[in-house]
Structures are given as structure tokens and as C-alpha cells.
C-alpha atoms as a PDB file:
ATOM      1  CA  UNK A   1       0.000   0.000   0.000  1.00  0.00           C
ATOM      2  CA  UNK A   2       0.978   3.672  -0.672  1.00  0.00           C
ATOM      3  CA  UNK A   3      -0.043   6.987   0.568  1.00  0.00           C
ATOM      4  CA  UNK A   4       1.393  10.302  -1.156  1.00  0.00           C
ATOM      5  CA  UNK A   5       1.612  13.675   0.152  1.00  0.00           C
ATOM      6  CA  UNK A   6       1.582  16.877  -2.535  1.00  0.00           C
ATOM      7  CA  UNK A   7       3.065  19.686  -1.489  1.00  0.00           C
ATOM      8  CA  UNK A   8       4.414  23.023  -2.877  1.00  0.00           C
ATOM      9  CA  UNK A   9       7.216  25.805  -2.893  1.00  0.00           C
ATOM     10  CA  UNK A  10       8.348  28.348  -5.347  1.00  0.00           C
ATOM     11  CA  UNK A  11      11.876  28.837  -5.325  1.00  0.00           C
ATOM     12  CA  UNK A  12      14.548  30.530  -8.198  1.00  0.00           C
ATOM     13  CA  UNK A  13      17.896  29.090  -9.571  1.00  0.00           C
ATOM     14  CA  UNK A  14      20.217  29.129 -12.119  1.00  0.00           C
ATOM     15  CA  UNK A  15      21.522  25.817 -13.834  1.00  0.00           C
ATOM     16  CA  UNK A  16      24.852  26.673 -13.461  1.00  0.00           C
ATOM     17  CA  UNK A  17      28.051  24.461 -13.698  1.00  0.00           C
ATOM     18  CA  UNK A  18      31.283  26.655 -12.318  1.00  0.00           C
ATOM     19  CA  UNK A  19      34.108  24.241 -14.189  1.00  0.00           C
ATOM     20  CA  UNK A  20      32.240  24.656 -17.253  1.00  0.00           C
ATOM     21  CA  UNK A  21      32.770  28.523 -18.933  1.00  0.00           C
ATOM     22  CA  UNK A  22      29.948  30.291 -19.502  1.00  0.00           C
ATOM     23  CA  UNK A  23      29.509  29.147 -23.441  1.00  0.00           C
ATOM     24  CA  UNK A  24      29.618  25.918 -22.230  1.00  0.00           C
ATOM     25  CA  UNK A  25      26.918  26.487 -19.304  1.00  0.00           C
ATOM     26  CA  UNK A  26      24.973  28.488 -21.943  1.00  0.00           C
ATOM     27  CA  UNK A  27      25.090  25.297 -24.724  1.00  0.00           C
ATOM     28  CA  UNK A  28      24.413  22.468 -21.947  1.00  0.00           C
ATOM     29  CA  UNK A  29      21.656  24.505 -20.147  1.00  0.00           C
ATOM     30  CA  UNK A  30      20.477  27.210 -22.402  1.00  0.00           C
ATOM     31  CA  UNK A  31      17.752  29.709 -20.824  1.00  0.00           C
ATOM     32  CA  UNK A  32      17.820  28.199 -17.275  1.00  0.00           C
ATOM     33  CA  UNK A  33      21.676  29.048 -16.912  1.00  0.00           C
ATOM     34  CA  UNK A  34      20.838  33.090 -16.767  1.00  0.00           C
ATOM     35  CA  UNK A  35      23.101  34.668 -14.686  1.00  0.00           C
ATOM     36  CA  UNK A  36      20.297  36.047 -12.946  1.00  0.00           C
ATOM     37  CA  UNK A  37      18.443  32.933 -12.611  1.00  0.00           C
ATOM     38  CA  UNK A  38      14.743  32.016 -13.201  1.00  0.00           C
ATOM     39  CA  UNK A  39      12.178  30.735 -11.092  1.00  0.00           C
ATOM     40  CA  UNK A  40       9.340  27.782 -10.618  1.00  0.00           C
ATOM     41  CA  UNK A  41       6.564  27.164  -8.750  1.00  0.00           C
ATOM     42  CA  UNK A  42       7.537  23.327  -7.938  1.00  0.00           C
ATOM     43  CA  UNK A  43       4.924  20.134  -6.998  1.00  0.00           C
ATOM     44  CA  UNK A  44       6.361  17.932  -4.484  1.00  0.00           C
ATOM     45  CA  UNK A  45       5.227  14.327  -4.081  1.00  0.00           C
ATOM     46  CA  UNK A  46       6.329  12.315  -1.419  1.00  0.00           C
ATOM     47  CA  UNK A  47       5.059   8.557  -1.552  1.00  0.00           C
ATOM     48  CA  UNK A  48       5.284   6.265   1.334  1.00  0.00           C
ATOM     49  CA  UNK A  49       4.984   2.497   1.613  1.00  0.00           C
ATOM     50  CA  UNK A  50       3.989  -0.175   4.520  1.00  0.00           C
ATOM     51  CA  UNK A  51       1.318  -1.749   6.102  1.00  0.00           C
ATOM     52  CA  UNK A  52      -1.918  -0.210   7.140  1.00  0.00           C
ATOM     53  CA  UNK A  53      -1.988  -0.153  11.217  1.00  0.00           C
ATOM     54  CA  UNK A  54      -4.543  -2.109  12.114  1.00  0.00           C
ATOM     55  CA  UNK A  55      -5.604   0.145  14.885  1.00  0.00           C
ATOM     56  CA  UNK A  56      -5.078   3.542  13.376  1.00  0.00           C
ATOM     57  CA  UNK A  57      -6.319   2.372   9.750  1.00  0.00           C
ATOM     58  CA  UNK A  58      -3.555   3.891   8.298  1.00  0.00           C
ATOM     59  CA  UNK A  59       0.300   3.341   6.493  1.00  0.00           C
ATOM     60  CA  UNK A  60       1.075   6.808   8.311  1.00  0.00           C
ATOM     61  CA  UNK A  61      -0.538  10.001   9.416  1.00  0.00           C
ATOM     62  CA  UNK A  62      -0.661  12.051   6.554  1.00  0.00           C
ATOM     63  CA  UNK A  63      -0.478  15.244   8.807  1.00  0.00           C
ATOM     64  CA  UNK A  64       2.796  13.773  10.295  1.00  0.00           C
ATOM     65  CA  UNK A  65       3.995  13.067   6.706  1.00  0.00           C
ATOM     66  CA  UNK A  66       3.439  16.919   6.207  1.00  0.00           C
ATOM     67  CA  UNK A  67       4.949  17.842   9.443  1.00  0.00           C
ATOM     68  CA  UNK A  68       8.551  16.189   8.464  1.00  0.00           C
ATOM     69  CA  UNK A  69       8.729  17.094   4.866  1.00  0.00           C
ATOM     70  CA  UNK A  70       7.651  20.745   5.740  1.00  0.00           C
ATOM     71  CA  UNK A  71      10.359  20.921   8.620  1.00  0.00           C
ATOM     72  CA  UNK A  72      12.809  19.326   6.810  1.00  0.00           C
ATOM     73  CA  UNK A  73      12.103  20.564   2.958  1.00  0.00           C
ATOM     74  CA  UNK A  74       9.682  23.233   2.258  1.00  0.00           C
ATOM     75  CA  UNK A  75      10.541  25.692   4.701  1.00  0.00           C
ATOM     76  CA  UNK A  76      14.228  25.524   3.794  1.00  0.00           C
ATOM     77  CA  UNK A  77      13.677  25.841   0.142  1.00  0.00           C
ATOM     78  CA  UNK A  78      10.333  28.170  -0.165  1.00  0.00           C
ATOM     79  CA  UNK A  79      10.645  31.651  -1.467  1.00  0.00           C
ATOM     80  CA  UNK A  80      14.420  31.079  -1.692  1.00  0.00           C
ATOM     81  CA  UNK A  81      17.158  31.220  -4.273  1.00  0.00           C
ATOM     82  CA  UNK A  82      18.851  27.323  -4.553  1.00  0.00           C
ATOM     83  CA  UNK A  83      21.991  28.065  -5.197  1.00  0.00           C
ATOM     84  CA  UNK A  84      22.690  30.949  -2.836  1.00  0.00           C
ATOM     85  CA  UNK A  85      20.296  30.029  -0.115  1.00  0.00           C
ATOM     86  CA  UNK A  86      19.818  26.802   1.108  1.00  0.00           C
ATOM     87  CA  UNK A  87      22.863  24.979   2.764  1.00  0.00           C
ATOM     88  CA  UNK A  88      21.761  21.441   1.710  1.00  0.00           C
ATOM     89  CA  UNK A  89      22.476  21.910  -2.188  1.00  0.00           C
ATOM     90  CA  UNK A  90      25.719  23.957  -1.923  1.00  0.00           C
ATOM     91  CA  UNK A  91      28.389  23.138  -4.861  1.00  0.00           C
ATOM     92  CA  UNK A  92      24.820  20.839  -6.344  1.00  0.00           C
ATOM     93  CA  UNK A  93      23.450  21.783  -9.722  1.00  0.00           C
ATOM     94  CA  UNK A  94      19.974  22.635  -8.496  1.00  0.00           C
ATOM     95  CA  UNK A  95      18.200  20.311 -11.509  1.00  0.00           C
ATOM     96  CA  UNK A  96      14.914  18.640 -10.581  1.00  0.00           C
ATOM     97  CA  UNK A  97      17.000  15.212 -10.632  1.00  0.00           C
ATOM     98  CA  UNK A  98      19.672  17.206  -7.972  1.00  0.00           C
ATOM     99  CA  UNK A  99      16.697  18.131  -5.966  1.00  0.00           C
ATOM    100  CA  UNK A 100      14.655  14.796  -6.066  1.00  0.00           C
ATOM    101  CA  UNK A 101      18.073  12.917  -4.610  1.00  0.00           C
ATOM    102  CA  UNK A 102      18.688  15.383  -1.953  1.00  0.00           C
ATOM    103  CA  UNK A 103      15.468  15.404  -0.715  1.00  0.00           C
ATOM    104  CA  UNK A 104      15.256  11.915  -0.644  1.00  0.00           C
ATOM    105  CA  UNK A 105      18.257  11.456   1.396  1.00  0.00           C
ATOM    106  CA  UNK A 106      17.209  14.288   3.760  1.00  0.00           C
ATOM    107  CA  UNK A 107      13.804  12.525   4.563  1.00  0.00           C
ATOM    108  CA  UNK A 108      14.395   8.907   4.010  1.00  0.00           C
ATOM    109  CA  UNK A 109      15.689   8.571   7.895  1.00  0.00           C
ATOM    110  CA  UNK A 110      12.888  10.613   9.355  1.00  0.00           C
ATOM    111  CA  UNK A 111       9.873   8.997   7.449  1.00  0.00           C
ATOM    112  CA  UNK A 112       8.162   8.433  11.415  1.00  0.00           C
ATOM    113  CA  UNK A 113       5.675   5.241   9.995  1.00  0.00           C
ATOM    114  CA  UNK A 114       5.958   3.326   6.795  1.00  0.00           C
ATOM    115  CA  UNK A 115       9.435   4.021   4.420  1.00  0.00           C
ATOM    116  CA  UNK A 116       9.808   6.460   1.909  1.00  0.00           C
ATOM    117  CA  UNK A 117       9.071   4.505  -1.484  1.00  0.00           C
ATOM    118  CA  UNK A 118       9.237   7.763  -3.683  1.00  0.00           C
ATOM    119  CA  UNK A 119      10.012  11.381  -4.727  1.00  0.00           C
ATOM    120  CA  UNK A 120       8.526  12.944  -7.554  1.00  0.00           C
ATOM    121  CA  UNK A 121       9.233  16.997  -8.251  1.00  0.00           C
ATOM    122  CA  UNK A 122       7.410  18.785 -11.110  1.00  0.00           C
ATOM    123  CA  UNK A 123       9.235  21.509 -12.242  1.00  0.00           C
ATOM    124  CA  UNK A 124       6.188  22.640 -14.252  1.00  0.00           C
ATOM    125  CA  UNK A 125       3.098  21.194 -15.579  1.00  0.00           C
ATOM    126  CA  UNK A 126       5.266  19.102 -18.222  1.00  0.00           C
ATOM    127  CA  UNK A 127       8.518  18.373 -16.408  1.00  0.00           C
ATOM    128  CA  UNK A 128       9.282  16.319 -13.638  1.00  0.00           C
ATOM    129  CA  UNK A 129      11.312  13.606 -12.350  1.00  0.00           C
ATOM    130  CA  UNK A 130      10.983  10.223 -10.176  1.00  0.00           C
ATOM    131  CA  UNK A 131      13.396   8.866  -7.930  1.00  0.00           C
ATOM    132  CA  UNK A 132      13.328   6.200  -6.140  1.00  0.00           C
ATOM    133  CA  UNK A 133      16.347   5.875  -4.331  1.00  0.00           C
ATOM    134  CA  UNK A 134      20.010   4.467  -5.389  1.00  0.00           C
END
């Protein structure tokens, strides 16, 4: 059985790689490497798989599911520029496949009931990625 939470956060970056010159950066990532960045409003998913408690009738409390990932995630990353503000993805290309791992090995630990089975991050309405861990 699986339960997902959605969740959301806007947040800016710039696909950026420094060992690469800017030509390069410009060829590999196009518009997203601005020097002045770009933003997204980005759709978090965070699955979760077990067995449902038989006295609570649930895999986990989807509240406490929230609780973590907005602790741990969403307030760090929310209104906030990736590559300049959030400690977790210094010297990391913020791309949604960057993000998805990071995240995942942020929360897979603290998942309090079930274990994380899957992250999925929509960039926009067409673009996202799925990771499921290494």
C-alpha cells in the first residue's frame, strides 16, 4: 500500500556548472543558466509504503507526513534562491534530478511510519522527475 503527500514551494535558480565557462553552461543549459536565474513554482510528491496499522487504519498520518517534509524541505527551500540560499544543495546543480536525490536522502531517515518509497518533483506542468532511491 501507498499513501502520497503533494506539497508546494516556489523557489529561483540558475543551472549553473562553475568548471564549465559560460559558453559551455549556456550550450548544456540554455535559458535556465541566466546569470540572474529564473524561477518555478515546484509540486512535491512524497510517496510512502507499509502496512496499514490495524488500529489507526492507516500506512502513516498524513499530517505527520506533512509535518517532516515541511520541517525538513519546504521551509528551507520556499521563497528562496537554490543556489545561494539553502545549505543542503551547496556546490549541487539545483536540476529537478539534484533536488529529487537530496530530498530523498534528507527525509528517508525521518519517514516516522511506513518508508519512503518515492520522490517525484514537477518543475512545471510538463517536467518532472521520479526517484526512487540508489
Amino acid at each position: 500500500m501507498f499513501v502520497t503527500k503533494k506539497m508546494s514551494f516556489s523557489a529561483a535558480h540558475r543551472l549553473f556548472n562553475p568548471k564549465l565557462s559560460e559558453e559551455e553552461n549556456r550550450e548544456i543549459y540554455g535559458k535556465c543558466s541566466n546569470p540572474h536565474g529564473h524561477g518555478h513554482f515546484y509540486t512535491l510528491e512524497i510517496t510512502v509504503k507499509g502496512k496499514i496499522d490495524e488500529r489507526t487504519g492507516m500506512i502513516i498520518n498524513i499530517d505527520d507526513l506533512e509535518d517532516v517534509a515541511k520541517k525538513e524541505i519546504i521551509d528551507k527551500v520556499d521563497h528562496k534562491n537554490l543556489n545561494l540560499d539553502v545549505d543542503f544543495l551547496k556546490d549541487t546543480i539545483p536540476t529537478m534530478e539534484n533536488l529529487a536525490k537530496k530530498f530523498w536522502e534528507i527525509l528517508k531517515d525521518k519517514i516516522p511510519k511506513g518508508e519512503l518509497y518515492k520522490i517525484k518533483i514537477y518543475e512545471s506542468g510538463n517536467n518532472y522527475v521520479i526517484y526512487k532511491g540508489d
